[in-house]
N, C-alpha and C. Protein backbone atom coordinates (compact mmCIF):
# COMPACT_ATOMS: atom_id res chain seq x y z
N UNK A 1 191.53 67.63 96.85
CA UNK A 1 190.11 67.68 96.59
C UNK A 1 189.35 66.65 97.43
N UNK A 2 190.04 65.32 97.92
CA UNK A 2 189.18 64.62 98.48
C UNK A 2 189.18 64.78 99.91
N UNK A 3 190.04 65.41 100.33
CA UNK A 3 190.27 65.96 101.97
C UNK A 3 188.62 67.09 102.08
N UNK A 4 188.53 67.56 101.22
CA UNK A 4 187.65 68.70 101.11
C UNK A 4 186.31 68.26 100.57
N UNK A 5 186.20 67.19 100.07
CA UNK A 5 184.73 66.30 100.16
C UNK A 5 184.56 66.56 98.77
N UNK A 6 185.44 67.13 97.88
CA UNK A 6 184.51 67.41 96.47
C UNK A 6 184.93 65.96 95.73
N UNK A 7 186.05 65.18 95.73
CA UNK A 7 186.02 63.68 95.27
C UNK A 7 186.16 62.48 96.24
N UNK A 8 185.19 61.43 95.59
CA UNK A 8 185.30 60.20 96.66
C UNK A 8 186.20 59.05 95.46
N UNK A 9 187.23 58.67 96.96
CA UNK A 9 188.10 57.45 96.17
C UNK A 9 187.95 56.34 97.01
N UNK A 10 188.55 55.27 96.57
CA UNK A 10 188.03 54.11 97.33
C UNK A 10 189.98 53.66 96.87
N UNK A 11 190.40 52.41 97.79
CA UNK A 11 191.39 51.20 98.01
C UNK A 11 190.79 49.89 96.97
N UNK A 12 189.45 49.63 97.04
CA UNK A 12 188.70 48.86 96.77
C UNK A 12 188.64 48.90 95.11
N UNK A 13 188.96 47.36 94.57
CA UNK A 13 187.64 47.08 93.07
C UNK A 13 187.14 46.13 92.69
N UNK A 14 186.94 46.38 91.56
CA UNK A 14 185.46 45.69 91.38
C UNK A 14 184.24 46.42 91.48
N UNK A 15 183.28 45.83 91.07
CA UNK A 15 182.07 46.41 90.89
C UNK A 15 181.04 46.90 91.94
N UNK A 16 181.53 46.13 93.03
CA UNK A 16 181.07 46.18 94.44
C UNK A 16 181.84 47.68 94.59
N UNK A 17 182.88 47.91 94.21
CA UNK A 17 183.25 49.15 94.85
C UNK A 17 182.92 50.23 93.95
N UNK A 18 182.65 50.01 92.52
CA UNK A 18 182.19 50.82 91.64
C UNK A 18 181.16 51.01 92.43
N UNK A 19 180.09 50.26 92.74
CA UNK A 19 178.91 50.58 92.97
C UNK A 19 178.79 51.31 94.35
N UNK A 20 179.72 51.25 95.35
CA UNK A 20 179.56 52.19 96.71
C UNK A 20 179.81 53.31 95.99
N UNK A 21 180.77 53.36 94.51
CA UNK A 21 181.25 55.15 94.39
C UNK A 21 180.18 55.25 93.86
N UNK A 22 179.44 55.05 92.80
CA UNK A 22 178.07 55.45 92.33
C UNK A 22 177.21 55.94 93.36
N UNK A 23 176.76 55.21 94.06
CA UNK A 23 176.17 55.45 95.10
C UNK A 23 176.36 56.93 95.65
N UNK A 24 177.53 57.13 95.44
CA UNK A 24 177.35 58.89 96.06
C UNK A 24 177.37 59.57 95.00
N UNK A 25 176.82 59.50 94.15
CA UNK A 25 176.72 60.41 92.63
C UNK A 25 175.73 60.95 92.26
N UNK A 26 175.59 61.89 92.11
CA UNK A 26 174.37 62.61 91.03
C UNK A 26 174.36 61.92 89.67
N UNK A 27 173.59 61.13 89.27
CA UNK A 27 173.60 60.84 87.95
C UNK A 27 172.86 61.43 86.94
N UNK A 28 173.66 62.09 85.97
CA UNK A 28 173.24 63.18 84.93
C UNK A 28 173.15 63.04 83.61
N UNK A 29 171.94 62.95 83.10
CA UNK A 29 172.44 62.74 81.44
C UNK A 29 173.06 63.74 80.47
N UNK A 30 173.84 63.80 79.98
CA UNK A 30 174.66 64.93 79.24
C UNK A 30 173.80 65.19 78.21
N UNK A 31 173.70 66.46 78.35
CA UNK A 31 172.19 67.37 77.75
C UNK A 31 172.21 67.33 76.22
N UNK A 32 173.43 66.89 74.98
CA UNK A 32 173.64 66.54 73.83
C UNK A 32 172.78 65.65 73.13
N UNK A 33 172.41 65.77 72.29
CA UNK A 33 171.09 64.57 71.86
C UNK A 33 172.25 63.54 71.50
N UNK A 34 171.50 62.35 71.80
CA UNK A 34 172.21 60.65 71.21
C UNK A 34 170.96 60.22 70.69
N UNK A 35 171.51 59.20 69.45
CA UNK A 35 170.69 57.79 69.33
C UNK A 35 171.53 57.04 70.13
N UNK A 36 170.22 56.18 70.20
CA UNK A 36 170.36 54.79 71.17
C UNK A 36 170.49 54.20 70.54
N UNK A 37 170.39 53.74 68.98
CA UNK A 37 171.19 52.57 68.42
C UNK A 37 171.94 51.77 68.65
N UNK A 38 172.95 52.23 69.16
CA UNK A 38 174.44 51.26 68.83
C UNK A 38 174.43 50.99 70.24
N UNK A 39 173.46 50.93 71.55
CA UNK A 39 173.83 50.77 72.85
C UNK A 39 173.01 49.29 72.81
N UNK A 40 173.45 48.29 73.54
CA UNK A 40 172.52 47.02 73.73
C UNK A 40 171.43 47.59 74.25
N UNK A 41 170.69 46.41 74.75
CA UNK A 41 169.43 46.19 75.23
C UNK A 41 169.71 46.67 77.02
N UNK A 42 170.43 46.19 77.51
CA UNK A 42 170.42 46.60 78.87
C UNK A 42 170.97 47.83 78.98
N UNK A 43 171.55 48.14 78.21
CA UNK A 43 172.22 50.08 78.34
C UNK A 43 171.24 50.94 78.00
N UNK A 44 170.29 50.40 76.76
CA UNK A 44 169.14 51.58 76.17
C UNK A 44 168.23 51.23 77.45
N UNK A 45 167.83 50.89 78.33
CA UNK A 45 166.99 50.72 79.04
C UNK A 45 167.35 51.27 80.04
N UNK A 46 168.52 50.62 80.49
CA UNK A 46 169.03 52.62 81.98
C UNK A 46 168.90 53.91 81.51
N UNK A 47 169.42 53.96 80.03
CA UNK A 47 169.83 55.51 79.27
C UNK A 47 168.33 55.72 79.43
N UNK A 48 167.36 54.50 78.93
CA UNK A 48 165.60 55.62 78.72
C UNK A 48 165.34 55.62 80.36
N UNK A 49 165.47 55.08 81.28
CA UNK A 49 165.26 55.21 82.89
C UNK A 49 165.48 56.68 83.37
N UNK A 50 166.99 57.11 82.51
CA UNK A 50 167.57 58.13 83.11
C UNK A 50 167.02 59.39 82.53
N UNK A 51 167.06 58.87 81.09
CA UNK A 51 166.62 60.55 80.39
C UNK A 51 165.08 60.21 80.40
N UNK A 52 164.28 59.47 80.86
CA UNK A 52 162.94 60.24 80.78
C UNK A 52 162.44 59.69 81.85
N UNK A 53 162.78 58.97 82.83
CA UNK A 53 162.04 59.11 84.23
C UNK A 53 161.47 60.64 84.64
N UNK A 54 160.31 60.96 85.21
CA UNK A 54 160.43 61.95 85.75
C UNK A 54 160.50 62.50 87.36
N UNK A 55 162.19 62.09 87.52
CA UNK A 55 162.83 62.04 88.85
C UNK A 55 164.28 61.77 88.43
N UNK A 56 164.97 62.03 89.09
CA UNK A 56 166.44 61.67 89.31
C UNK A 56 166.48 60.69 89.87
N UNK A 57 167.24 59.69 89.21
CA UNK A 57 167.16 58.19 89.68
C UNK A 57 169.07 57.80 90.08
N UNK A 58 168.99 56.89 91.15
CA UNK A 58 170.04 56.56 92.09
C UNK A 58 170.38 55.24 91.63
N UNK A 59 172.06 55.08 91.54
CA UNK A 59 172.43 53.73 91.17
C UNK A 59 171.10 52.59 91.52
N UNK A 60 171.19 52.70 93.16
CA UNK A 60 170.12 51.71 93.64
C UNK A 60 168.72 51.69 92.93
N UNK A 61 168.48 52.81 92.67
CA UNK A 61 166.80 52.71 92.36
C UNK A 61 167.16 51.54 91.22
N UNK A 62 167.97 52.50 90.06
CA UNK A 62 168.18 51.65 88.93
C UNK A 62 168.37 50.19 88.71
N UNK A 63 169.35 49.66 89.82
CA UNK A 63 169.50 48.16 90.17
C UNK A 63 168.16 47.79 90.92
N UNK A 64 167.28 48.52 91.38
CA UNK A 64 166.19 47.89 91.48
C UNK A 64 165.07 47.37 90.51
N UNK A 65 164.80 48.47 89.57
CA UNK A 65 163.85 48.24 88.51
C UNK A 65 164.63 47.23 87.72
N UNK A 66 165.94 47.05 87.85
CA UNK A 66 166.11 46.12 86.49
C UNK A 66 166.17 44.80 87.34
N UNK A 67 166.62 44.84 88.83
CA UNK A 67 166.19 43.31 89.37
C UNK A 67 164.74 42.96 89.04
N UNK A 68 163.92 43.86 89.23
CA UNK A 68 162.50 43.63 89.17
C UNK A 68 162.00 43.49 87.62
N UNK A 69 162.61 43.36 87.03
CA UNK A 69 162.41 43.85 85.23
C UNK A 69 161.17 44.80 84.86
N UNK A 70 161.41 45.66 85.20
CA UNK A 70 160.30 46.98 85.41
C UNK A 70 160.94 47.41 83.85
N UNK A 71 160.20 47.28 82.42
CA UNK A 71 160.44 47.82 81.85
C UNK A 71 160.14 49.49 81.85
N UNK A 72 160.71 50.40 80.90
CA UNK A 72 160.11 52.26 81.07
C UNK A 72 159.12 52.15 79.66
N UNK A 73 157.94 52.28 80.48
CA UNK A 73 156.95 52.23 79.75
C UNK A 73 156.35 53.48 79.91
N UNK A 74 155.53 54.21 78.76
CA UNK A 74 154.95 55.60 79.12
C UNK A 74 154.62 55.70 80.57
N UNK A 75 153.30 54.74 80.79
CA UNK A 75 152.91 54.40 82.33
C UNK A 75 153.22 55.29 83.33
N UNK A 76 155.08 54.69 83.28
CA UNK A 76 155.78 54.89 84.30
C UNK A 76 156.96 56.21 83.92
N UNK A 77 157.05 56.69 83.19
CA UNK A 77 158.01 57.33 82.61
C UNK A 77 157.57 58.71 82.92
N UNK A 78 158.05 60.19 82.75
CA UNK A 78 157.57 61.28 82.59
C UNK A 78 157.09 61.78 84.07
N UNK A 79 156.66 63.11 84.03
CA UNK A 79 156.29 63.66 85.35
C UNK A 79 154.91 62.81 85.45
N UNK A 80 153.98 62.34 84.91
CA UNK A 80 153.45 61.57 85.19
C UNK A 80 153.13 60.15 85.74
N UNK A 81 154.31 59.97 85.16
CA UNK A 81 154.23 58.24 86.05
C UNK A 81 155.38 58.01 87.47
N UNK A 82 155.86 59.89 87.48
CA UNK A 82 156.61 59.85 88.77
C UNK A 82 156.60 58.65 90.41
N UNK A 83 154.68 58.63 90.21
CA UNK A 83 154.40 58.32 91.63
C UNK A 83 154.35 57.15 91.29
N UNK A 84 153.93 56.79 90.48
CA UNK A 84 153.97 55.01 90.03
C UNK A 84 155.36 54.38 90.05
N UNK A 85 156.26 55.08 89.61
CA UNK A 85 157.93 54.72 89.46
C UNK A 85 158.46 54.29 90.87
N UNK A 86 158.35 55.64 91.82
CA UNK A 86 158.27 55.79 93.11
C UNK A 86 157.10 53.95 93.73
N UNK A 87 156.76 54.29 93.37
CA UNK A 87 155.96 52.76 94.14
C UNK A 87 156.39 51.49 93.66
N UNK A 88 156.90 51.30 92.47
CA UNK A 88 157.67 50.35 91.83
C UNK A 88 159.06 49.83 92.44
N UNK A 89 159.35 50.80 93.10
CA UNK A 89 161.15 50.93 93.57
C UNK A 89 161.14 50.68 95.08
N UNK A 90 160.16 51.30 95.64
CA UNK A 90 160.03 51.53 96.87
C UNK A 90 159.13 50.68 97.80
N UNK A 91 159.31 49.76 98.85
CA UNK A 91 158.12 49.38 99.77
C UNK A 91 158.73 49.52 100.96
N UNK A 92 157.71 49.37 101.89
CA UNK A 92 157.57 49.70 103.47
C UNK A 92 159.24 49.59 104.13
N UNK A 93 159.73 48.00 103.55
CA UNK A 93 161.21 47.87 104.42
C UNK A 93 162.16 48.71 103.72
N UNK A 94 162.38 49.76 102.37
CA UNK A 94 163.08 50.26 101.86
C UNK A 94 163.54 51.57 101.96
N UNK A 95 161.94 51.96 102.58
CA UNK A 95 161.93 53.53 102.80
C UNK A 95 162.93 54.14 103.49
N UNK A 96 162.98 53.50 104.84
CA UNK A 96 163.95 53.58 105.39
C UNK A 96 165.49 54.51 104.87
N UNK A 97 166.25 55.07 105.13
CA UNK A 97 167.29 56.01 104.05
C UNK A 97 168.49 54.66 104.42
N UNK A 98 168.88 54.49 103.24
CA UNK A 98 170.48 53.53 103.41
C UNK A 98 169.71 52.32 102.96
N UNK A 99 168.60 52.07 103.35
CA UNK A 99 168.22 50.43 103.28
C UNK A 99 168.27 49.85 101.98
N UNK A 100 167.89 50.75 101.16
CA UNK A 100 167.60 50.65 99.24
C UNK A 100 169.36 50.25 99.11
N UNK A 101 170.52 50.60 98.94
CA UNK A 101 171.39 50.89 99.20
C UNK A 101 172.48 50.02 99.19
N UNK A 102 172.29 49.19 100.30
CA UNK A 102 172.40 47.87 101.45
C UNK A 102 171.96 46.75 100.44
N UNK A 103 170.77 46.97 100.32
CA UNK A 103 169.99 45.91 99.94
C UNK A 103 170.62 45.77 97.98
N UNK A 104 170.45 46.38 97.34
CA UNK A 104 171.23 46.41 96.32
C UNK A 104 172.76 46.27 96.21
N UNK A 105 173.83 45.99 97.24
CA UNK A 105 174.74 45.79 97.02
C UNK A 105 175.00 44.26 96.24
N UNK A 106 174.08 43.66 96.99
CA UNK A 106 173.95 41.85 96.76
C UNK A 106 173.01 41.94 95.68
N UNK A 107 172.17 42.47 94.82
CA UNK A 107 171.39 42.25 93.87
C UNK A 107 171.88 41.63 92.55
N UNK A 108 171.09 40.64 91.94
CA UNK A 108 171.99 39.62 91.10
C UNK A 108 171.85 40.81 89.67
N UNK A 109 170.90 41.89 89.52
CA UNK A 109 171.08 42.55 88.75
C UNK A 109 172.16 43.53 88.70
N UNK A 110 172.91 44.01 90.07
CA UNK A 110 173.79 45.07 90.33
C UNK A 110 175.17 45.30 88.92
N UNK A 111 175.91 43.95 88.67
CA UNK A 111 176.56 43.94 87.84
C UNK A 111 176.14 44.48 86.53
N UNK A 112 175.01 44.34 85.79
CA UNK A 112 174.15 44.74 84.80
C UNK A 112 174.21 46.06 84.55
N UNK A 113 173.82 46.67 86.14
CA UNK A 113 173.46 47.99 85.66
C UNK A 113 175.30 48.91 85.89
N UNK A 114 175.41 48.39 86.76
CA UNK A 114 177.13 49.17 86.87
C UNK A 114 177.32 49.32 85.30
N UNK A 115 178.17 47.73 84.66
CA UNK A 115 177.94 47.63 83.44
C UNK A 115 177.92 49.01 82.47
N UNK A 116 176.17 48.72 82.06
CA UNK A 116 175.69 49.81 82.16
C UNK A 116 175.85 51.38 82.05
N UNK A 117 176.17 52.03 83.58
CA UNK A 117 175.99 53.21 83.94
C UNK A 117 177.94 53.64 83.15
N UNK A 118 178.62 52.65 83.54
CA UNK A 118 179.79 52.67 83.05
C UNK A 118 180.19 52.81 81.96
N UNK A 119 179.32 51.65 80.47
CA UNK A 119 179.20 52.44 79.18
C UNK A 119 178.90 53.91 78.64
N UNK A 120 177.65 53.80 79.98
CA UNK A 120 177.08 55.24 79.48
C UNK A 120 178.13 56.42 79.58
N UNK A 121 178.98 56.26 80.89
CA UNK A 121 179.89 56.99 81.01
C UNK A 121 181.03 57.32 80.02
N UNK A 122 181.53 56.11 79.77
CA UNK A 122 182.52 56.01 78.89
C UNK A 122 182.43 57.08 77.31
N UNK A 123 180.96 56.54 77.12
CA UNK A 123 180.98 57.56 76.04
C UNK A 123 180.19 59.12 76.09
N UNK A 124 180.67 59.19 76.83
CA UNK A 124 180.14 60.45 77.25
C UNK A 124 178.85 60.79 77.65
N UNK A 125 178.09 60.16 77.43
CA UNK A 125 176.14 60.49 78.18
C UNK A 125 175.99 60.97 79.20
N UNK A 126 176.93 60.23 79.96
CA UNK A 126 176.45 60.48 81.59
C UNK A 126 177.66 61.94 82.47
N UNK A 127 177.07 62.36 83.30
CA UNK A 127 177.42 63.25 83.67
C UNK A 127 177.21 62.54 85.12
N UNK A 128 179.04 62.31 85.99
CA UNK A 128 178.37 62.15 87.38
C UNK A 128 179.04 63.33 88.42
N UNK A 129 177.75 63.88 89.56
CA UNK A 129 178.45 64.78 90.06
C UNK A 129 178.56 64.11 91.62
């Protein structure tokens, strides 16, 4: 399967390498309703990023808003606050494709959200393709 591009493996670990495999992932919330109860504070805050942004959001974006402590506030949340989200994540040196990417490998938040995306996984929420 990985000769044929449908799985990526890595030599590499750690979180640094978690986070290059993320990086090529579709991140999906598994369409089952959850409470967020029993998730901390930094997990309910990716889980609400993911299920109600209105956009599909990328390891990087995610390690961005939480370097930046961009809480998900209506504001920003929903097909409405799409373009605002988008401007929150994004400036002139980022646009660039790869740069967001790069630049989040070293982010002191990166560990957080791996963390994170990894709970979510664990218990089933997340869907990565």
């Amino acid at each position: 399967m990985e000769g044929s591009g449908l799985v990526i493996t890595t030599e590499e670990t750690g979180t640094l390498a978690t986070y290059r495999l993320l990086t090529g992932c579709v991140i999906c919330p598994n369409s089952r309703k959850w409470t967020d109860c029993f998730l901390s504070k930094p997990v309910r805050r990716v889980w609400k990023w993911i299920t109600e942004a209105g956009l599909q959001l990328t390891a990087s974006e995610l390690i961005r808003l939480e370097e930046q402590r961009v809480q998900p506030t209506s504001a920003l949340l929903g097909e409405d606050g799409r373009q605002r989200l988008t401007e929150m994540i994004y400036f002139a040196e980022t646009i660039p494709d790869g740069i967001l990417e790069t630049l989040m490998e070293h982010s002191p938040a990166r560990d957080t959200v791996i963390g994170a995306l990894l709970e979510l996984l664990r218990t089933r929420r997340l869907l990565l393709i």
